[in-house]
N, C-alpha and C. Protein backbone atom coordinates (compact mmCIF):
# COMPACT_ATOMS: atom_id res chain seq x y z
N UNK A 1 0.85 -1.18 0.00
CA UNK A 1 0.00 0.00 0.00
C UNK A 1 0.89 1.24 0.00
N UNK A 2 0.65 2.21 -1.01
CA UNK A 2 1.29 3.43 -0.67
C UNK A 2 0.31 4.65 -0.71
N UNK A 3 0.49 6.06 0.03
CA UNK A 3 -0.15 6.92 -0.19
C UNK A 3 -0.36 8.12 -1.31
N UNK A 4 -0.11 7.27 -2.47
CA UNK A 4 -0.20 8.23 -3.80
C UNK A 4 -1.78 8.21 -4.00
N UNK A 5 -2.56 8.86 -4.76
CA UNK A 5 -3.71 8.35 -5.42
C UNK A 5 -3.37 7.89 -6.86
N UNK A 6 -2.23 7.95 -7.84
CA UNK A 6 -2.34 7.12 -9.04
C UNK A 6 -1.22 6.77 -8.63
N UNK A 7 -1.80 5.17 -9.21
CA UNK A 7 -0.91 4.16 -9.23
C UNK A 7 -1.81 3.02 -10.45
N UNK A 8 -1.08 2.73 -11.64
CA UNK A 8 -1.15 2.36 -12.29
C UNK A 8 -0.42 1.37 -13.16
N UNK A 9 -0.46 0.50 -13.08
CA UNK A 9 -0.02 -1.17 -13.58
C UNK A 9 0.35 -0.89 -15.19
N UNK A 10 1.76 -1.36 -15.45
CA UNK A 10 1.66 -1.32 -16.83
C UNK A 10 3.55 -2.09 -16.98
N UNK A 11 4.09 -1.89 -18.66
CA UNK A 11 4.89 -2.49 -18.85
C UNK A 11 6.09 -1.84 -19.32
N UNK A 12 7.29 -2.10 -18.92
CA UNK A 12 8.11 -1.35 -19.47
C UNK A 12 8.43 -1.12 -20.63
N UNK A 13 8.42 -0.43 -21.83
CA UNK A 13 8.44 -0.32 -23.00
C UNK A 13 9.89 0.26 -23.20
N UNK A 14 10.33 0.38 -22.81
CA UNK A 14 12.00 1.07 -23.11
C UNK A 14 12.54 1.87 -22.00
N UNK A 15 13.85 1.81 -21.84
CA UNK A 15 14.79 2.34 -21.43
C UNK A 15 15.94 2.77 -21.55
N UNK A 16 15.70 4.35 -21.59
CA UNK A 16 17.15 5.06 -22.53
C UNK A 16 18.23 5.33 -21.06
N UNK A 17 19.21 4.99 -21.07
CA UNK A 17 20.31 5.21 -19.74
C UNK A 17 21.72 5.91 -20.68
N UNK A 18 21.30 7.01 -19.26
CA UNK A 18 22.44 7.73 -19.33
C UNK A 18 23.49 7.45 -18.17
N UNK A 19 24.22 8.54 -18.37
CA UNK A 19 25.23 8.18 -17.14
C UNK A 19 24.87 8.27 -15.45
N UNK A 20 23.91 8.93 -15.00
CA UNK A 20 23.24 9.30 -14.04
C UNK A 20 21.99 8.78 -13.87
N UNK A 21 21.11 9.03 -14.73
CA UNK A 21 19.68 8.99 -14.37
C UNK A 21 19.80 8.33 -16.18
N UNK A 22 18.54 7.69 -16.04
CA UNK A 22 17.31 7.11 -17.62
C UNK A 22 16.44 7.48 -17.54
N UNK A 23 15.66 7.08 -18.71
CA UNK A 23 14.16 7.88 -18.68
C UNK A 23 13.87 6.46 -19.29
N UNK A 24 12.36 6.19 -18.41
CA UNK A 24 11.36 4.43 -18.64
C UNK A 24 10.46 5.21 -18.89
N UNK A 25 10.00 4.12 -20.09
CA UNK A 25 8.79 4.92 -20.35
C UNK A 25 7.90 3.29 -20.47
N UNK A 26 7.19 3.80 -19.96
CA UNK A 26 6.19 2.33 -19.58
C UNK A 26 4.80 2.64 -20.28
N UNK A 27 4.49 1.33 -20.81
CA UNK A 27 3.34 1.40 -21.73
C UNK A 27 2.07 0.98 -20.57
N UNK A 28 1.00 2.20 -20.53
CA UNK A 28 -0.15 1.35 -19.11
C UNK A 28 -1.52 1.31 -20.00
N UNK A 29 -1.31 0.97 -21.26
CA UNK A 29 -2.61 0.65 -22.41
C UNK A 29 -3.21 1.81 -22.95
N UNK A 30 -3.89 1.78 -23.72
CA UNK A 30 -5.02 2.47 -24.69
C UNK A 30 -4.05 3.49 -25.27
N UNK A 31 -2.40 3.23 -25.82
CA UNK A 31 -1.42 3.98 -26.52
C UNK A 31 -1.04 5.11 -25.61
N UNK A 32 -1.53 4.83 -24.44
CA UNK A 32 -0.65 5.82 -23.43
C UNK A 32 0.81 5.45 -22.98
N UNK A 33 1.54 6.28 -23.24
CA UNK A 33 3.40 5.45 -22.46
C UNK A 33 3.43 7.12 -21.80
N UNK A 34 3.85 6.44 -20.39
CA UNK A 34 3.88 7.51 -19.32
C UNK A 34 5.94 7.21 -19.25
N UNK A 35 6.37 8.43 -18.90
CA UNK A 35 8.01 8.78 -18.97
C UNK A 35 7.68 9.01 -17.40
N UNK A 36 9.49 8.13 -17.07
CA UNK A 36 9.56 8.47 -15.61
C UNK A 36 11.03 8.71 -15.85
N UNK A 37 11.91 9.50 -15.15
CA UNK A 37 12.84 10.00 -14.84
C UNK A 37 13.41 9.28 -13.63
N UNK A 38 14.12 8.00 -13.42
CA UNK A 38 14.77 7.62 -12.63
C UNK A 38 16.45 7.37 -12.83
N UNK A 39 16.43 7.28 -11.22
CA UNK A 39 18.22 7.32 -11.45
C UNK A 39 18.80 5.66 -11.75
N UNK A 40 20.06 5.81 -12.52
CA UNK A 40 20.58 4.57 -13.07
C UNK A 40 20.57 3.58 -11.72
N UNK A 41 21.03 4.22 -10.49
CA UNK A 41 20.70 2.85 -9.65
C UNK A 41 19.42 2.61 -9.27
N UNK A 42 18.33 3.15 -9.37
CA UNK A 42 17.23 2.73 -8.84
C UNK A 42 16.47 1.55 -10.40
N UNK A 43 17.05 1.90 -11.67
CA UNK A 43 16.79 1.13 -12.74
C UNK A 43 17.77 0.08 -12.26
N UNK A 44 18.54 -0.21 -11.70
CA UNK A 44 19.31 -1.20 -11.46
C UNK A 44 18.89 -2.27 -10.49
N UNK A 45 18.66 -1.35 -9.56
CA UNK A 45 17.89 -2.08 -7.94
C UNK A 45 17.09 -2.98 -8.70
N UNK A 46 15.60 -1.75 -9.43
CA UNK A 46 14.51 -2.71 -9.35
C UNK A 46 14.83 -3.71 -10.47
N UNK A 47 15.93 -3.66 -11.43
CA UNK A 47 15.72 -4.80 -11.98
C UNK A 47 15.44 -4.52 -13.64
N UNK A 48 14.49 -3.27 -13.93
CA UNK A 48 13.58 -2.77 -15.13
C UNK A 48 14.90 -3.14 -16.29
N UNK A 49 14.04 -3.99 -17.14
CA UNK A 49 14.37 -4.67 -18.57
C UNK A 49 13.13 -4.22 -19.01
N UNK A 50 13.01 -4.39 -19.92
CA UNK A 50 11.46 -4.20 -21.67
C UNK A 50 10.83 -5.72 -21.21
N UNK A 51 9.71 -4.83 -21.07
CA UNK A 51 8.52 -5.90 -20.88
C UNK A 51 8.53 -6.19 -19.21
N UNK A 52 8.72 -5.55 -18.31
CA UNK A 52 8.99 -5.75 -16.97
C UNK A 52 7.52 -5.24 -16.29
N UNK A 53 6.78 -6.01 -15.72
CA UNK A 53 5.39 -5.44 -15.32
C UNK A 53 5.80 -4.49 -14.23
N UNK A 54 5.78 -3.01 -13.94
CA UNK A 54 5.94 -2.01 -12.81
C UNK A 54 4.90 -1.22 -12.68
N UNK A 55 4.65 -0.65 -11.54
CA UNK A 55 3.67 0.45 -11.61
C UNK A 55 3.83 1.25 -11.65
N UNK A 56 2.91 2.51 -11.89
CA UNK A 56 4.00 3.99 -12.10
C UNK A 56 2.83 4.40 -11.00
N UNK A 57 3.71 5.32 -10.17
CA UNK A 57 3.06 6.13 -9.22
C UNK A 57 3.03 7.91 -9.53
N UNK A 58 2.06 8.47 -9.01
CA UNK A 58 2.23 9.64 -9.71
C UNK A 58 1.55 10.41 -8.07
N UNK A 59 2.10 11.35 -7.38
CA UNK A 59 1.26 12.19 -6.31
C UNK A 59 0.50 13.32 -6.87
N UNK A 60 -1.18 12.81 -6.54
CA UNK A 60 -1.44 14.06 -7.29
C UNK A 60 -1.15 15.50 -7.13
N UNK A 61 -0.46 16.24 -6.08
CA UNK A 61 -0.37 17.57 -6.11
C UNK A 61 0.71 17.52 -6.91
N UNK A 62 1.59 16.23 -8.28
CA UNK A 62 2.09 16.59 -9.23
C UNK A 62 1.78 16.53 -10.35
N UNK A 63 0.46 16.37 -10.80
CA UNK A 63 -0.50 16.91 -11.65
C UNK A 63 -0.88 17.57 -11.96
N UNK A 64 -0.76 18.95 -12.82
CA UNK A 64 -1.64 19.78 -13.44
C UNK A 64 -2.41 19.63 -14.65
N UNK A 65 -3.35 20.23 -14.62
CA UNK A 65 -4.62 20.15 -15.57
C UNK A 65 -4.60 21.62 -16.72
N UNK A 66 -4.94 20.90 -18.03
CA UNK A 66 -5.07 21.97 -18.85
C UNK A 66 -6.46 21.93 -19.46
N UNK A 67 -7.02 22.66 -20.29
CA UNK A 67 -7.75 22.51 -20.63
C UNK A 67 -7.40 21.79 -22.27
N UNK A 68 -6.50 21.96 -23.18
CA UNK A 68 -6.06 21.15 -24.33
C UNK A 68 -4.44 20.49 -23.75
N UNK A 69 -4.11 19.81 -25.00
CA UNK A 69 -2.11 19.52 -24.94
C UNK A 69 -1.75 20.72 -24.77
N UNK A 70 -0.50 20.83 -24.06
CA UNK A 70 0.67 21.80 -24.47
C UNK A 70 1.72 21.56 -24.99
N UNK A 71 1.97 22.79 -25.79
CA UNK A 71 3.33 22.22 -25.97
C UNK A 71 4.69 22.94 -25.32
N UNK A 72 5.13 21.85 -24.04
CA UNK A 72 6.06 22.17 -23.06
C UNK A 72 6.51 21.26 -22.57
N UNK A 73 7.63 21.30 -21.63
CA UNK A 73 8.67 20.71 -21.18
C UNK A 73 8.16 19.87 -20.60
N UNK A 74 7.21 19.55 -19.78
CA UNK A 74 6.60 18.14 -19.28
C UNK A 74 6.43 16.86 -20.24
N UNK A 75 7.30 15.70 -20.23
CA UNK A 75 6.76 14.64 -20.85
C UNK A 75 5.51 13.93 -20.77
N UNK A 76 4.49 13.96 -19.98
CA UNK A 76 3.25 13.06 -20.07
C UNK A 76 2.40 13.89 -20.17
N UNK A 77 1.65 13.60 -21.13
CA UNK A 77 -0.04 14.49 -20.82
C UNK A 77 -0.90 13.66 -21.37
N UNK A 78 -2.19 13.65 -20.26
CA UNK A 78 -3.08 12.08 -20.92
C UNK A 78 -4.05 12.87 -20.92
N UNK A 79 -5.00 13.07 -21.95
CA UNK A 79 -6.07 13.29 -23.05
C UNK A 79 -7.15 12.30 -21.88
N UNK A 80 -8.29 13.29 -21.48
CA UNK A 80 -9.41 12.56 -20.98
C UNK A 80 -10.97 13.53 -20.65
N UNK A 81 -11.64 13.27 -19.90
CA UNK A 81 -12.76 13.90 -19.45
C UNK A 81 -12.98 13.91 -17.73
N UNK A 82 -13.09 15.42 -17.09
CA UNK A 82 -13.47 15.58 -16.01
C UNK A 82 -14.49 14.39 -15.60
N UNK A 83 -13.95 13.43 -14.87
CA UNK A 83 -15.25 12.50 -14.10
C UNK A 83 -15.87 12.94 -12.53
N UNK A 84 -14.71 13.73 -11.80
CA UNK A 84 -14.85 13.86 -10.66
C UNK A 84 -14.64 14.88 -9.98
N UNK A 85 -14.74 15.99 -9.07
CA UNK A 85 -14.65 17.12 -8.57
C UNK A 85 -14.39 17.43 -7.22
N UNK A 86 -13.93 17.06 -6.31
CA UNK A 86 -14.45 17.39 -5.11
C UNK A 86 -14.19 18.17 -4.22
N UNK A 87 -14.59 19.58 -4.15
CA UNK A 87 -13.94 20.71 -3.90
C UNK A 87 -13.77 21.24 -2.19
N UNK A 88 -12.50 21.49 -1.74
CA UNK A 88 -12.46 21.71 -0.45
C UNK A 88 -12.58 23.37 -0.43
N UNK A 89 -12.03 23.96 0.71
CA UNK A 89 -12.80 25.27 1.06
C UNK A 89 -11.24 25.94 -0.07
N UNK A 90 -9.83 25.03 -0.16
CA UNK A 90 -8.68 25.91 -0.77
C UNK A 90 -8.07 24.40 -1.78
N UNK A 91 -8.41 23.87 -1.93
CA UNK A 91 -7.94 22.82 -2.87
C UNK A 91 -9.21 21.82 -3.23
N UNK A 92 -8.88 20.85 -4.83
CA UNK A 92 -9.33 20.49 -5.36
C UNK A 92 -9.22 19.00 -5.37
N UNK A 93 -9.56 17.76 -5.59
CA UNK A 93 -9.28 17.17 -6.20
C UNK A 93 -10.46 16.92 -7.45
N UNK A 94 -9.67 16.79 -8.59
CA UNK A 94 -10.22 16.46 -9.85
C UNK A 94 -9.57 15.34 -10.48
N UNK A 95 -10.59 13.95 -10.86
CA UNK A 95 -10.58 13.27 -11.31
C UNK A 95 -10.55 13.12 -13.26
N UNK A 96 -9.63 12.79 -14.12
CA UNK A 96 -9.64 12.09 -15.27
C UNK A 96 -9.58 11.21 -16.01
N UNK A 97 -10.78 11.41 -16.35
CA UNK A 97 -10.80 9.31 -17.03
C UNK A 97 -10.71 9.64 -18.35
N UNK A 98 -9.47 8.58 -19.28
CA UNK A 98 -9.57 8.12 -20.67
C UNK A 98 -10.68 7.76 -21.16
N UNK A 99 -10.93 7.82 -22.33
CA UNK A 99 -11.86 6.89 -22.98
C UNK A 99 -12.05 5.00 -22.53
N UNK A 100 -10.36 4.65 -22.32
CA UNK A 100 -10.50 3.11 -22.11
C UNK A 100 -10.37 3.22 -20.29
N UNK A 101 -10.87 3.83 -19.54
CA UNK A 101 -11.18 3.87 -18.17
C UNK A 101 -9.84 4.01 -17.18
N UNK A 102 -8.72 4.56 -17.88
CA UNK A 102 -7.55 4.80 -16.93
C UNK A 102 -8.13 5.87 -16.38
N UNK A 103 -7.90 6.20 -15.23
CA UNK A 103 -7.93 7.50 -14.21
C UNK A 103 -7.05 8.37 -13.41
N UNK A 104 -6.58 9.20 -13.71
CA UNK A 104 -5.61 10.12 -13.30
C UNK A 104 -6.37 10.96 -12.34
N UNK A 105 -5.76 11.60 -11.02
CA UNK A 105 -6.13 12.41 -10.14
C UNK A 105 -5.24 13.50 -10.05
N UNK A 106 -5.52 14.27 -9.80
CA UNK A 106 -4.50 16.29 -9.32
C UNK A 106 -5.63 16.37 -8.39
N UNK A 107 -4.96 16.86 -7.29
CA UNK A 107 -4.74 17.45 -6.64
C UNK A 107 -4.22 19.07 -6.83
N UNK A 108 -5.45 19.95 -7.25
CA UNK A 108 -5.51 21.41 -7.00
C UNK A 108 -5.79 22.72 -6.54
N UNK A 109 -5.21 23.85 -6.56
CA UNK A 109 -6.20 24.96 -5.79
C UNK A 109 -7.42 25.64 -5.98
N UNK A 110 -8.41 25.61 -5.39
CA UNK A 110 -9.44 25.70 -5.82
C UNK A 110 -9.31 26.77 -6.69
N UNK A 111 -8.46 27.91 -6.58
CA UNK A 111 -8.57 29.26 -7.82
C UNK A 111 -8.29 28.65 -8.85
N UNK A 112 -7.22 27.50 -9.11
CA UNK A 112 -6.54 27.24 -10.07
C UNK A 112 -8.46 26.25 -10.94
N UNK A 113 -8.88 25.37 -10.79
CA UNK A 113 -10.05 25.06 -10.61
C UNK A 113 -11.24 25.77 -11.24
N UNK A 114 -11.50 27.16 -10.35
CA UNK A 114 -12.12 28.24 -11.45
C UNK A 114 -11.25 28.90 -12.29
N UNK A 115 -10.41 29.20 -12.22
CA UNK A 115 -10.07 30.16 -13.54
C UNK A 115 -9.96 29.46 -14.42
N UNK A 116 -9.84 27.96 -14.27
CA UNK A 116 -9.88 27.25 -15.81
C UNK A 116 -10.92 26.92 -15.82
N UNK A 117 -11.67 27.02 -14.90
CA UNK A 117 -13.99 26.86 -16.19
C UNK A 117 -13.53 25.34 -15.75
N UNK A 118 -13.06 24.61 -14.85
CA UNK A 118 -12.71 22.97 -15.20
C UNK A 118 -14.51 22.31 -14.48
N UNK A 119 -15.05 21.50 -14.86
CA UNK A 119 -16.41 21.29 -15.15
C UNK A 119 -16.30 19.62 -15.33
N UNK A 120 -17.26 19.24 -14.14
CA UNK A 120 -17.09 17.32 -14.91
C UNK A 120 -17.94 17.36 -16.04
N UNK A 121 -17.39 16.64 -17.02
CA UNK A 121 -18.35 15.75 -18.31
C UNK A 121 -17.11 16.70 -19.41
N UNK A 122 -16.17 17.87 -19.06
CA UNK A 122 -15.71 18.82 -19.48
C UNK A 122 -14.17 17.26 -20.28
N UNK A 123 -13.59 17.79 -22.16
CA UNK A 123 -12.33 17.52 -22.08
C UNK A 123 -10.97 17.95 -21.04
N UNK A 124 -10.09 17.60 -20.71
CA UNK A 124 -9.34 18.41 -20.22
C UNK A 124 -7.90 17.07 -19.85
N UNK A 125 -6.82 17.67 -19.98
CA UNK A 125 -5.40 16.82 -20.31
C UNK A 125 -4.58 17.03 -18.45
N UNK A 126 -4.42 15.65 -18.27
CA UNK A 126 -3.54 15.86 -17.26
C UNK A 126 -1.86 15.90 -17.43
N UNK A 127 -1.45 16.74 -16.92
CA UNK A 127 0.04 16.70 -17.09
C UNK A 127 0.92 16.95 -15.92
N UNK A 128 2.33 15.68 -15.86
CA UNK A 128 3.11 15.90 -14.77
C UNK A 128 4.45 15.48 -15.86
N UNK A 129 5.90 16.22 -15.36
CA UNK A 129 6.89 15.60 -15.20
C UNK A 129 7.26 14.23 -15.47
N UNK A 130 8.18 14.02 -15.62
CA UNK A 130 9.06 12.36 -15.50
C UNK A 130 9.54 12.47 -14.26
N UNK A 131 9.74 13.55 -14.05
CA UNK A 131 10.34 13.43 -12.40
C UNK A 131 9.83 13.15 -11.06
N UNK A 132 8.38 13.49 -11.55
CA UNK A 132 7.50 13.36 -10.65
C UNK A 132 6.37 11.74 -11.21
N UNK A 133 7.16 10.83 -11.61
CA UNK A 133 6.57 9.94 -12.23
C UNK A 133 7.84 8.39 -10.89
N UNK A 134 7.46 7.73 -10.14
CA UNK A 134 8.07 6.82 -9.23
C UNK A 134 7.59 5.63 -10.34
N UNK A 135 8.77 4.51 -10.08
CA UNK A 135 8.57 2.86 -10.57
C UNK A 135 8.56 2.17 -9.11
N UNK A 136 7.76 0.93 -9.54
CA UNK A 136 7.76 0.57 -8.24
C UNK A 136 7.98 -1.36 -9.23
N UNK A 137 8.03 -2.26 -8.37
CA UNK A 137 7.84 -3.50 -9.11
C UNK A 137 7.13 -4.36 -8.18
């Protein structure tokens, strides 16, 4: 058990290693490959070869929400629809589901929330980092 809210099952699809750190990018279905930014010994520890079943963990207060793609320095952004909302008196959590039922969570501020019009049944793209992307096995 850990205290992230996404955590998501999928396969390793490649691994580029550098001298320090690699970047895994793990395939978790419906043509989504999520990039994680880990260091060469922690690709070592756990073991990660191609085709290695891991989970990718993601904390949602490292999630931000757009309303389309951007185009910027963050490697992942998953394409979905507001399913969920649940608004505290200064933060958010908002739920995104794919078309094939993956679900991503952020964790946001409620201003951040209204000034983007964000609305369940609404499109809207979640995006975090590789850095902020954990392997687990």
């Amino acid at each position: 058990m850990i205290g992230a809210r996404n955590v998501i099952k999928g396969k390793v699809k490649e691994i580029k290693k550098g001298a320090v750190n690699g970047i895994v990018k793990v395939d978790v279905g419906e043509g989504i490959v999520i990039s994680s930014n880990c260091s060469m010994e922690s690709i070592e520890q756990l073991g990660l070869t191609e085709g290695k079943e891991v989970q990718v963990v993601i904390k949602a207060m490292g999630v931000m929400l757009a309303n389309e793609k951007l185009n910027i320095g963050a490697r992942n952004q998953v394409e979905g629809t507001v399913c969920e909302i649940k608004k505290g008196a200064i933060n958010c959590i908002v739920k995104i589901k794919t078309n094939g039922g993956l679900v991503v969570t952020a964790n946001l501020s409620l201003e951040s929330v209204e000034e983007l019009g964000i609305k369940e049944g609404q499109k809207a793209v979640a995006i975090f980092k590789a850095m902020n992307v954990l392997l687990m096995v």
